[in-house]
C-alpha atoms as a PDB file:
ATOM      1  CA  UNK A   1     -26.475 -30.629  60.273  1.00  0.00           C
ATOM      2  CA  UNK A   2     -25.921 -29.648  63.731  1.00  0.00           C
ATOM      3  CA  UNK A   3     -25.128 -26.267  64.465  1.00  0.00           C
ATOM      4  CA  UNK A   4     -23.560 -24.879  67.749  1.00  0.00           C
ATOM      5  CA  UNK A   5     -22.883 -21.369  70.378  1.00  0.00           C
ATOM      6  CA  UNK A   6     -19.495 -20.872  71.563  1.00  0.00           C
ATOM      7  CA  UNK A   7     -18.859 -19.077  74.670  1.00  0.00           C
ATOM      8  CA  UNK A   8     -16.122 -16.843  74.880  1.00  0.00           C
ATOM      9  CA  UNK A   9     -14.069 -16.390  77.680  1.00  0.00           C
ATOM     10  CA  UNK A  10     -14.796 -12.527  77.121  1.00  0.00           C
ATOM     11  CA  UNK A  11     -18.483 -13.526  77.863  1.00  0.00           C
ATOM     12  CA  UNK A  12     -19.706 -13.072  73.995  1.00  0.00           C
ATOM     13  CA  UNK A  13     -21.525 -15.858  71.993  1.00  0.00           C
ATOM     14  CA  UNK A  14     -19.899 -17.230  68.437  1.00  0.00           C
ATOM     15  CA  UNK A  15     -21.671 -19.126  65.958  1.00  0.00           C
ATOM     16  CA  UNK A  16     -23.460 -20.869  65.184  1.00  0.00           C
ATOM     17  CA  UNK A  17     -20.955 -22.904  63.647  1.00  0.00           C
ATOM     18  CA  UNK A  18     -20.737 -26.694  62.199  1.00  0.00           C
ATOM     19  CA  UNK A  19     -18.895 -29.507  63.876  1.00  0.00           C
ATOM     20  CA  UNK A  20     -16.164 -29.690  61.062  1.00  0.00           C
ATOM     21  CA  UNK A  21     -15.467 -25.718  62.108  1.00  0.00           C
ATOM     22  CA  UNK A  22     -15.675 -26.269  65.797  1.00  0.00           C
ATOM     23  CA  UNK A  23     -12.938 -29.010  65.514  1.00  0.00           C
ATOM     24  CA  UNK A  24     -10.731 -26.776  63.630  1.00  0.00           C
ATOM     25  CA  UNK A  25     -11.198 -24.817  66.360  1.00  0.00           C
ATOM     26  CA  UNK A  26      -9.942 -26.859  68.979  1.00  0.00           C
ATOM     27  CA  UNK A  27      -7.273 -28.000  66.727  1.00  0.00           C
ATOM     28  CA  UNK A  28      -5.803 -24.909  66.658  1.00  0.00           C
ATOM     29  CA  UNK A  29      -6.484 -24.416  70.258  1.00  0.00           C
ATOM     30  CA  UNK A  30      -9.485 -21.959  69.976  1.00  0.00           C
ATOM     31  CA  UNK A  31     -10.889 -24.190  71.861  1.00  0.00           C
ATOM     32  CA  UNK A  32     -10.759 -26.569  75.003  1.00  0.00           C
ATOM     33  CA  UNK A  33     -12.529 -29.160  76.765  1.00  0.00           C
ATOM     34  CA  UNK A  34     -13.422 -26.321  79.039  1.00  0.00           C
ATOM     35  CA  UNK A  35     -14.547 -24.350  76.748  1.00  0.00           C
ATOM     36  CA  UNK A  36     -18.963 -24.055  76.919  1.00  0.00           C
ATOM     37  CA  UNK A  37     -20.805 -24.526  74.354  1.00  0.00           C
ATOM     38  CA  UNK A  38     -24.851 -24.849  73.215  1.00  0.00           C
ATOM     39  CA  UNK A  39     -25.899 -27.299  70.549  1.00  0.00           C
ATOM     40  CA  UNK A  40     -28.653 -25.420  68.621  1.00  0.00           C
ATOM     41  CA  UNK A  41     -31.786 -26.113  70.289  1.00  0.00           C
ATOM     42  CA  UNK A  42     -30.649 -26.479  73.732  1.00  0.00           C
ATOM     43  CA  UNK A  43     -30.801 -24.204  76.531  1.00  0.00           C
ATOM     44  CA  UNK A  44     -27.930 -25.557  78.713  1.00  0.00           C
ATOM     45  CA  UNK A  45     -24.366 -24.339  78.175  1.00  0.00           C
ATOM     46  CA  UNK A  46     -21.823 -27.811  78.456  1.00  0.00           C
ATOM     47  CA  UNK A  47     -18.696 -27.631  78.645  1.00  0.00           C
ATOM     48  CA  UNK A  48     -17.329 -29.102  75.193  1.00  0.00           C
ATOM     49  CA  UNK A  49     -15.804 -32.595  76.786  1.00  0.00           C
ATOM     50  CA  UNK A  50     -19.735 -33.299  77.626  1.00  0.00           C
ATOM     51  CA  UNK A  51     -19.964 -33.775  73.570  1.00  0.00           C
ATOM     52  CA  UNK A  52     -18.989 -37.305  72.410  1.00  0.00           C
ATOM     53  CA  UNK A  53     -18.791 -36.435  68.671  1.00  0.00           C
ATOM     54  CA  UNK A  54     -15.832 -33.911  69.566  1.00  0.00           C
ATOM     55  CA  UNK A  55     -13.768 -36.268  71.954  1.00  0.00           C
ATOM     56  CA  UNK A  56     -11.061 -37.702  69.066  1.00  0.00           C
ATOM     57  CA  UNK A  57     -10.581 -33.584  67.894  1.00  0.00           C
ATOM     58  CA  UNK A  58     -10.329 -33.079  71.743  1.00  0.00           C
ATOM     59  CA  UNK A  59      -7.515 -35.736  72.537  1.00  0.00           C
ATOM     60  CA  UNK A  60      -5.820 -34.640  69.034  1.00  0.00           C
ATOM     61  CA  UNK A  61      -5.852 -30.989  70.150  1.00  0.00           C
ATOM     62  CA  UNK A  62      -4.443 -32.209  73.999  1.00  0.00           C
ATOM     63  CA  UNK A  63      -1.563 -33.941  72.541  1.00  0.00           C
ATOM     64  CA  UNK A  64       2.308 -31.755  73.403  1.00  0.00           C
ATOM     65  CA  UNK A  65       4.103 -30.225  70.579  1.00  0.00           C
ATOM     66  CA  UNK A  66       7.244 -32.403  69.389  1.00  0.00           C
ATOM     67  CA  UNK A  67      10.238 -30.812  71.431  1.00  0.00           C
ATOM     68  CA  UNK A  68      11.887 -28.820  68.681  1.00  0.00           C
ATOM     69  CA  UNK A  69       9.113 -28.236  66.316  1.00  0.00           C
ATOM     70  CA  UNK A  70       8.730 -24.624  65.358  1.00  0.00           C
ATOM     71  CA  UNK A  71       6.993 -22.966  62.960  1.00  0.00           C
ATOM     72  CA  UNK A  72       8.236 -19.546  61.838  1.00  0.00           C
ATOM     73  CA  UNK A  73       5.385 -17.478  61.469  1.00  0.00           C
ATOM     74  CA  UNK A  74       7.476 -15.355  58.531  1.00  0.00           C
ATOM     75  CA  UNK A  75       9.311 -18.092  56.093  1.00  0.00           C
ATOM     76  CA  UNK A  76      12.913 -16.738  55.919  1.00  0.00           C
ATOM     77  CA  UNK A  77      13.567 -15.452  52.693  1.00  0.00           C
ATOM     78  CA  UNK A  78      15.331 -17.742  50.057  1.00  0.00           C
ATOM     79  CA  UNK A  79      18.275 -16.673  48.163  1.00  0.00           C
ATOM     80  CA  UNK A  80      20.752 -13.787  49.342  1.00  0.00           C
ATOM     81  CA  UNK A  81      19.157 -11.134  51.155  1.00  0.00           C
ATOM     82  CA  UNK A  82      19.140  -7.755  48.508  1.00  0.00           C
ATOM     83  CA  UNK A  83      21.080  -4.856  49.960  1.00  0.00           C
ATOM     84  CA  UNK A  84      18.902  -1.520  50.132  1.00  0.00           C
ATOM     85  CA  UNK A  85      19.984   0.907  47.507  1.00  0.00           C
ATOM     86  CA  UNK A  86      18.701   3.668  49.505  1.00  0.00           C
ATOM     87  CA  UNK A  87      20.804   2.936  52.554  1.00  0.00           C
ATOM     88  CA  UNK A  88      24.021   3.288  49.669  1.00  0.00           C
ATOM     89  CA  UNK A  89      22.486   6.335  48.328  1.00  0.00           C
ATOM     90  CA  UNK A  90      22.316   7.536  52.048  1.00  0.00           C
ATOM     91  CA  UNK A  91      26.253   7.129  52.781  1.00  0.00           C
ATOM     92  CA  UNK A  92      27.666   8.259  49.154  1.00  0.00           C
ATOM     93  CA  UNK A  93      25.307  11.694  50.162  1.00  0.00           C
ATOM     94  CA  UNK A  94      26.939  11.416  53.745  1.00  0.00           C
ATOM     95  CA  UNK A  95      30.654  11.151  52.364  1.00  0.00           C
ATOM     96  CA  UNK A  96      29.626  14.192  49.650  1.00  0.00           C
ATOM     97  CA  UNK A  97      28.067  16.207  52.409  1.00  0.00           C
ATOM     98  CA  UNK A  98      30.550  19.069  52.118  1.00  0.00           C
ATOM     99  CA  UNK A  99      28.013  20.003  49.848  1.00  0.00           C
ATOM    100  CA  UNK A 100      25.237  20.834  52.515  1.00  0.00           C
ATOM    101  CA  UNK A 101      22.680  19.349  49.859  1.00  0.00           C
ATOM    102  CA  UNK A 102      23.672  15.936  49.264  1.00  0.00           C
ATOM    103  CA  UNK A 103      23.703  15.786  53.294  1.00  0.00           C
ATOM    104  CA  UNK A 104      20.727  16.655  53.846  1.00  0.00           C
ATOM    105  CA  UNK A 105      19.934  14.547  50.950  1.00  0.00           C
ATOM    106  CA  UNK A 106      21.764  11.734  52.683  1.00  0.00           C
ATOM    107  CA  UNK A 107      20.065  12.145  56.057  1.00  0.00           C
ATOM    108  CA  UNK A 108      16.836  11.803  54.357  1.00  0.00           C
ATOM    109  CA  UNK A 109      17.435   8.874  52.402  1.00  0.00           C
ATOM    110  CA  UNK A 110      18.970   6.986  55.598  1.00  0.00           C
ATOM    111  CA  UNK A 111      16.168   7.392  57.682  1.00  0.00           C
ATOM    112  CA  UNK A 112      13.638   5.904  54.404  1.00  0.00           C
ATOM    113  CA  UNK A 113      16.035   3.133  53.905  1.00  0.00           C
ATOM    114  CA  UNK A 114      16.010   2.458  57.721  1.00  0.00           C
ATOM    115  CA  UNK A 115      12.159   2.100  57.407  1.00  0.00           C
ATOM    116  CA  UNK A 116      12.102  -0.049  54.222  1.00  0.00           C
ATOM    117  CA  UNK A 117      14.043  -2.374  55.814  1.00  0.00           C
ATOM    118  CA  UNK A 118      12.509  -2.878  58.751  1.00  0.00           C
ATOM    119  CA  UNK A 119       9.712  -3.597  57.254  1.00  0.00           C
ATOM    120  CA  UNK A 120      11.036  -5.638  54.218  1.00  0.00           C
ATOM    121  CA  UNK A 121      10.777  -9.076  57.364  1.00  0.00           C
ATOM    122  CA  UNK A 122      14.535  -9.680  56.392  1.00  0.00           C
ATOM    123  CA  UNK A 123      13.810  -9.287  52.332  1.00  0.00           C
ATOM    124  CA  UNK A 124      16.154  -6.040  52.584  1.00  0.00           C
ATOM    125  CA  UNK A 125      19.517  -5.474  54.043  1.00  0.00           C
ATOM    126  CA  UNK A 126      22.185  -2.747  54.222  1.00  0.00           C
ATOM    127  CA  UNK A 127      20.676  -1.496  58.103  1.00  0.00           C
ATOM    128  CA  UNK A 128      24.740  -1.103  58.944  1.00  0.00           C
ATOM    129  CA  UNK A 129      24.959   1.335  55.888  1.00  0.00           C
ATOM    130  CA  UNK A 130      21.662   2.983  55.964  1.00  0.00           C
ATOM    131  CA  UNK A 131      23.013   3.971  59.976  1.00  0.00           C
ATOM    132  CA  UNK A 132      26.471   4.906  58.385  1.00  0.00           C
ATOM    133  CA  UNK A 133      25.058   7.098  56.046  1.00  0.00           C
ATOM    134  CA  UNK A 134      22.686   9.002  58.539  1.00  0.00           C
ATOM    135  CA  UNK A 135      25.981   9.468  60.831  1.00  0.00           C
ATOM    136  CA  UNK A 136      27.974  10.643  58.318  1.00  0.00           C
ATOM    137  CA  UNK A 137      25.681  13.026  56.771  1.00  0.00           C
ATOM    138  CA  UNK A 138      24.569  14.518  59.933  1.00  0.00           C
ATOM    139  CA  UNK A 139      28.095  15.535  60.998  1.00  0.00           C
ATOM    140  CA  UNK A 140      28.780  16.513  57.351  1.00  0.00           C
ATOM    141  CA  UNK A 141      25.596  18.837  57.488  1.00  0.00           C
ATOM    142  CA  UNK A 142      26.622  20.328  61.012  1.00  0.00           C
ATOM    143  CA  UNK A 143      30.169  20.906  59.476  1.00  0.00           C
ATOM    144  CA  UNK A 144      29.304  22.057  55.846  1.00  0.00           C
ATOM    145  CA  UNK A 145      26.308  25.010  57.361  1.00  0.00           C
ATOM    146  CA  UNK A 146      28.634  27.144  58.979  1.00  0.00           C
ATOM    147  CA  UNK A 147      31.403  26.508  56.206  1.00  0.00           C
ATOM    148  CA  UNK A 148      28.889  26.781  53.465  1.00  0.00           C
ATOM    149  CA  UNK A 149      27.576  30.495  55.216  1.00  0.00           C
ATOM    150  CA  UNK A 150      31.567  31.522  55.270  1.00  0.00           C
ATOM    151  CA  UNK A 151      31.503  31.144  51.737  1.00  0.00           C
ATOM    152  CA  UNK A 152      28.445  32.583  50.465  1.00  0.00           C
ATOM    153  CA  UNK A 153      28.449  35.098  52.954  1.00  0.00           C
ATOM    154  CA  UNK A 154      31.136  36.986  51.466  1.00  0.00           C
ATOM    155  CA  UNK A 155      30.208  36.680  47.886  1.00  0.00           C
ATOM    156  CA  UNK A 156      26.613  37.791  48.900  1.00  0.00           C
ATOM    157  CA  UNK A 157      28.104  41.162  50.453  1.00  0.00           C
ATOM    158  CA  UNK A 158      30.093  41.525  47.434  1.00  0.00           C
ATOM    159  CA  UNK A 159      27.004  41.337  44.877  1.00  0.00           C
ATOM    160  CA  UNK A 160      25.301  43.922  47.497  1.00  0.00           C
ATOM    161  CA  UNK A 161      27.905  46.581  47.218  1.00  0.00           C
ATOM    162  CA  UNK A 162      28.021  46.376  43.496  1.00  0.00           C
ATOM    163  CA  UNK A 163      24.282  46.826  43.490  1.00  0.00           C
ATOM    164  CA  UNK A 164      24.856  49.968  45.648  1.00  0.00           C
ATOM    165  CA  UNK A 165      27.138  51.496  43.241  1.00  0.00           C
ATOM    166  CA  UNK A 166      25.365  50.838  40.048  1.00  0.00           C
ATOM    167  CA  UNK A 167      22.569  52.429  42.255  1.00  0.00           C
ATOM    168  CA  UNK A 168      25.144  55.077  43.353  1.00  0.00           C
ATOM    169  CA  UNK A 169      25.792  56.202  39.592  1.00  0.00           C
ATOM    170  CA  UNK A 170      22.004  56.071  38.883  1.00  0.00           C
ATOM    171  CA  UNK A 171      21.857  58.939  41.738  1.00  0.00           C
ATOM    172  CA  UNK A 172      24.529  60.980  40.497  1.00  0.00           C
ATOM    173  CA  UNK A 173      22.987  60.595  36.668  1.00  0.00           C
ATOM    174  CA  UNK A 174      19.438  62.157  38.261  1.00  0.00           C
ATOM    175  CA  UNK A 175      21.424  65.267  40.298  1.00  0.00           C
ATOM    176  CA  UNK A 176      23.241  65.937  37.416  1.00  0.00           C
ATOM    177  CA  UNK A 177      20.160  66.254  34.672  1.00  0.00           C
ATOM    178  CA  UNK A 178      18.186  68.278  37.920  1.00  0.00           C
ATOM    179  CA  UNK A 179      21.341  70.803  37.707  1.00  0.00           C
ATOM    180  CA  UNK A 180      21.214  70.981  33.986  1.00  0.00           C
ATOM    181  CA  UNK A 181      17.633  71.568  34.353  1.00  0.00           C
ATOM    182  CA  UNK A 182      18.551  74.203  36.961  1.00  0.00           C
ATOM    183  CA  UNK A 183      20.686  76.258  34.820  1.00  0.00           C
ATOM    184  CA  UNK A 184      17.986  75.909  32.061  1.00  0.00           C
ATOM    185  CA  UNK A 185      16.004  78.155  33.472  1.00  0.00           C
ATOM    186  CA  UNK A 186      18.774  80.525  35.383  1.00  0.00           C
ATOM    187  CA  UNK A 187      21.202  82.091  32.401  1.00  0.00           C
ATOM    188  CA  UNK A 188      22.872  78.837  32.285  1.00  0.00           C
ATOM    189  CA  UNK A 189      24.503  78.746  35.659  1.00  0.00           C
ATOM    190  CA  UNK A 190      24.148  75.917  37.790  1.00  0.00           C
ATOM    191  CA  UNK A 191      22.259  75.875  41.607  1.00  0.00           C
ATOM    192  CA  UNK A 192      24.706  77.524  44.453  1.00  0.00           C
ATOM    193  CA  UNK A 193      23.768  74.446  46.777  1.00  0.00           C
ATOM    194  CA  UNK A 194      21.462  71.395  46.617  1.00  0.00           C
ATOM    195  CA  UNK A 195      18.619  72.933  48.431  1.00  0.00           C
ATOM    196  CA  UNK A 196      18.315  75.078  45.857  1.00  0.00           C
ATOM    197  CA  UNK A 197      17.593  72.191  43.230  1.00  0.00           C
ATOM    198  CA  UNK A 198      14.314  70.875  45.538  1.00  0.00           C
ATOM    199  CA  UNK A 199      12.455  71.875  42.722  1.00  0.00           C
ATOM    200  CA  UNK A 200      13.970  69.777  40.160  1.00  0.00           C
ATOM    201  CA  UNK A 201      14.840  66.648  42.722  1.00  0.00           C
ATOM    202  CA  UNK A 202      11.449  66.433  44.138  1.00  0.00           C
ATOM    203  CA  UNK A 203      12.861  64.464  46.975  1.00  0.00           C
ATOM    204  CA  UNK A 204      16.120  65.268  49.429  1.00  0.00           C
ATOM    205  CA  UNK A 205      15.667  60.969  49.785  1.00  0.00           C
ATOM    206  CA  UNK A 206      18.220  60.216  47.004  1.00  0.00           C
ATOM    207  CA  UNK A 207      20.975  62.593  47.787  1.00  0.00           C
ATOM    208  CA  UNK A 208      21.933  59.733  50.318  1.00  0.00           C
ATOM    209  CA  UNK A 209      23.575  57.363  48.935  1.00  0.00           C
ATOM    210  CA  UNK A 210      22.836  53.543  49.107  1.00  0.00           C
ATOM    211  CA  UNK A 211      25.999  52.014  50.633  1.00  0.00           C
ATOM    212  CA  UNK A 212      25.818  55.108  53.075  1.00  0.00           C
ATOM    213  CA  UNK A 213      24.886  54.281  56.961  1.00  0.00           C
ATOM    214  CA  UNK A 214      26.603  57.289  58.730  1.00  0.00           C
ATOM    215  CA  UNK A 215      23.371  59.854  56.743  1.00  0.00           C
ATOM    216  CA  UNK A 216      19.497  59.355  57.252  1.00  0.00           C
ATOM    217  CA  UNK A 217      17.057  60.321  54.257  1.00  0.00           C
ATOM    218  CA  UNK A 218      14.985  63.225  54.566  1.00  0.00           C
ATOM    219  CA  UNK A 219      11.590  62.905  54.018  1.00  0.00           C
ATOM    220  CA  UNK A 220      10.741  66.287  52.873  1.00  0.00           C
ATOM    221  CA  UNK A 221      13.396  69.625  52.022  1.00  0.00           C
ATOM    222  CA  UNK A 222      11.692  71.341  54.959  1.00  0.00           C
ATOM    223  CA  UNK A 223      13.486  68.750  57.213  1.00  0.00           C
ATOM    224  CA  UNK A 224      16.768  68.534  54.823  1.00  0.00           C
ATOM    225  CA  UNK A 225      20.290  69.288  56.576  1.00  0.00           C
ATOM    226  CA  UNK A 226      22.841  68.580  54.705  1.00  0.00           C
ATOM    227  CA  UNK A 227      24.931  68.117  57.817  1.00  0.00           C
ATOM    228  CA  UNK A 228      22.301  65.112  58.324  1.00  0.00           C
ATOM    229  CA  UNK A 229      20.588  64.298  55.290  1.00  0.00           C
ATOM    230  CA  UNK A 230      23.585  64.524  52.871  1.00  0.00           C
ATOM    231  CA  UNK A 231      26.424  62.206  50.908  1.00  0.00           C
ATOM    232  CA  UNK A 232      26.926  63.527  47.395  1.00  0.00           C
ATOM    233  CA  UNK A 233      30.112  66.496  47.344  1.00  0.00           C
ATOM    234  CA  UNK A 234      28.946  69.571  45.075  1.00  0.00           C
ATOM    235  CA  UNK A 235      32.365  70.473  43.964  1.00  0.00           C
ATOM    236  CA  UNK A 236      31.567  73.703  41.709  1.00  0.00           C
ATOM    237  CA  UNK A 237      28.685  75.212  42.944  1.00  0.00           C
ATOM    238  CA  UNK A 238      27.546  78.689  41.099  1.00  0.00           C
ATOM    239  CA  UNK A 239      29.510  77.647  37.916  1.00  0.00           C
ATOM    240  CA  UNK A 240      28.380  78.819  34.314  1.00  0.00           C
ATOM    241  CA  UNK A 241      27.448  75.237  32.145  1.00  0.00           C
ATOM    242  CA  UNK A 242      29.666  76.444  29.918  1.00  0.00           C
ATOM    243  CA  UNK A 243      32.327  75.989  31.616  1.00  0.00           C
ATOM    244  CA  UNK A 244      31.039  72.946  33.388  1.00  0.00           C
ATOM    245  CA  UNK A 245      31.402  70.146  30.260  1.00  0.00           C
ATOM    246  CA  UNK A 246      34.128  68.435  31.145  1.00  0.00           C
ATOM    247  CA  UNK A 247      34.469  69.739  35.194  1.00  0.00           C
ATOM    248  CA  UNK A 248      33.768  67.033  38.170  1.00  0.00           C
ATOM    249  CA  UNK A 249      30.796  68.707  39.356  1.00  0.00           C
ATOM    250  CA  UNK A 250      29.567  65.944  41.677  1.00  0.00           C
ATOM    251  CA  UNK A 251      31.463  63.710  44.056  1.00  0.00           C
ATOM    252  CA  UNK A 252      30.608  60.196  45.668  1.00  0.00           C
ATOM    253  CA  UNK A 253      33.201  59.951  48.602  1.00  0.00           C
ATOM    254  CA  UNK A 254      32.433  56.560  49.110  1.00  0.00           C
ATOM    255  CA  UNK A 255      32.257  55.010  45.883  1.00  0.00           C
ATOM    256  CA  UNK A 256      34.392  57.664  43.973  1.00  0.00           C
ATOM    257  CA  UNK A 257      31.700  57.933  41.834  1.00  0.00           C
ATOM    258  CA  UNK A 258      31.931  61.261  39.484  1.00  0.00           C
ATOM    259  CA  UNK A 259      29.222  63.116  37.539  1.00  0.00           C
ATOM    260  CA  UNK A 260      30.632  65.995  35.308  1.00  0.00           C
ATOM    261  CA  UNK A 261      28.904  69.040  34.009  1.00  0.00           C
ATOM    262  CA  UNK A 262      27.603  67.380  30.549  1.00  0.00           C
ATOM    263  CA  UNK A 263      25.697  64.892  33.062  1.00  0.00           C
ATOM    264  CA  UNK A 264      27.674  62.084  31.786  1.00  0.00           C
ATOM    265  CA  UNK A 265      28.984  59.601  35.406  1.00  0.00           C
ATOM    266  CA  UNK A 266      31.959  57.633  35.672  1.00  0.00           C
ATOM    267  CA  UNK A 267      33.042  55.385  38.320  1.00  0.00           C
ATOM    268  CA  UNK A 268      36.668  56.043  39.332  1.00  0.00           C
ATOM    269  CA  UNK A 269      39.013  53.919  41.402  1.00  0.00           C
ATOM    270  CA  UNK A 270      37.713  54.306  45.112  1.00  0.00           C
ATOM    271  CA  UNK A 271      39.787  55.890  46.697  1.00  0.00           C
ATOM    272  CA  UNK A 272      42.311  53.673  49.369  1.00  0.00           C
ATOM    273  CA  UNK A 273      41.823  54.271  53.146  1.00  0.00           C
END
């Protein structure tokens, strides 16, 4: 069987290849009667009308297309065309995107769906919805943020103070045991002032309390001043523990926090400003 060389017009060589293939080729318009090409064996490069055995493939090839004909290259689908259920799920997230999650959520899913059906070739639908849904829950997220941060804002500050009291009363439980402690050891009268307590407290830090910003923590009771360094009122300094049990012996003044001389705490109504 006779074999040929094609000659590309990028200057490469193809084949060799049979007649039958080289006909396919020029029916499909691979190749012309222009096109060169070497019969195996041959040095000479022809053009491919010099070959007799291809001159019916050539005049087949030559012949116009039929005004009208077309050939799509993707066949359109058959049936009704399915509508993308996550362009839906993209605008029911939009419309619920008061929520901040489902728009986000919906934003997402839009711009998937929007791919999928671009590359479905017409075997997906729903591109109207899929943009709907990533309008939607783009102005729902740029609506619900700041809305969403008004809300939890609050009830974040809320939890915080709460923490800072329960923190508060843990304080005023430790002060209270150091003056007990205190009178222990000194004929059962408690400390004339906090300093004197340093050795029972160990640390001026927690005689600040949490929720206060207007007093710094000292680091050590050389640098304490309780003008500074100081929250918690001593309301009966010097007083026998006897007499203490059921006195208000420490004061909170901004939680109303109490500790009394048995070194029980309570948390009384703050007072109103």
């Amino acid at each position: 069987m006779q074999m040929y060389k094609i000659l590309g017009t990028d200057g490469k060589e193809y084949g060799l290849i049979n007649a039958d293939v080289l006909r396919q080729w020029i029916v499909q318009r691979r190749a012309t009667a222009a096109t060169l090409v070497r019969a195996e064996g041959d040095r000479d490069w022809k053009p491919l009308a010099a070959f007799p055995e291809f001159a019916g493939a050539l005049a087949e090839g030559q012949k116009p297309p039929v005004v009208g004909e077309c050939v799509p290259a993707t066949p359109p689908p058959s049936g009704p065309v399915k509508t993308s259920g996550l362009a839906i799920a993209s605008l029911v997230c939009g419309v619920m995107g008061f929520l901040c999650l489902p728009a986000l959520a919906g934003l997402v899913l839009g711009l998937v769906s929007l791919v999928k059906i671009n590359k479905s070739k017409g075997q997906l639908g729903g591109m109207g919805l899929a943009i709907a849904g990533i309008c939607v829950s783009a102005m729902m997220l740029f609506v619900s943020i700041p809305v969403g941060a008004g809300l939890f804002l609050p009830a974040l500050a809320k939890a915080k103070a709460k923490a800072q009291r329960i923190n508060c009363v843990s304080t005023l439980r430790s002060i209270g045991f150091a003056a007990r402690r205190y009178s222990g050891d000194n004929k059962e009268i408690f400390p004339p002032d906090f300093l004197s307590m340093s050795n029972e407290l160990n640390t001026p830090k927690i005689l600040v309390c949490p929720a206060d910003t207007k007093h710094t923590r000292a680091e050590t009771w050389a640098g304490f001043d309780p003008r500074n360094n100081l929250t918690y009122e001593y309301l009966k300094p010097g007083i026998a523990e006897s007499n203490a049990q059921h006195e208000v012996i420490f004061r909170c003044p901004i939680h109303n926090n109490v500790c009394l001389g048995d070194g029980s705490v309570q948390q009384l109504p703050r007072p109103r400003h």
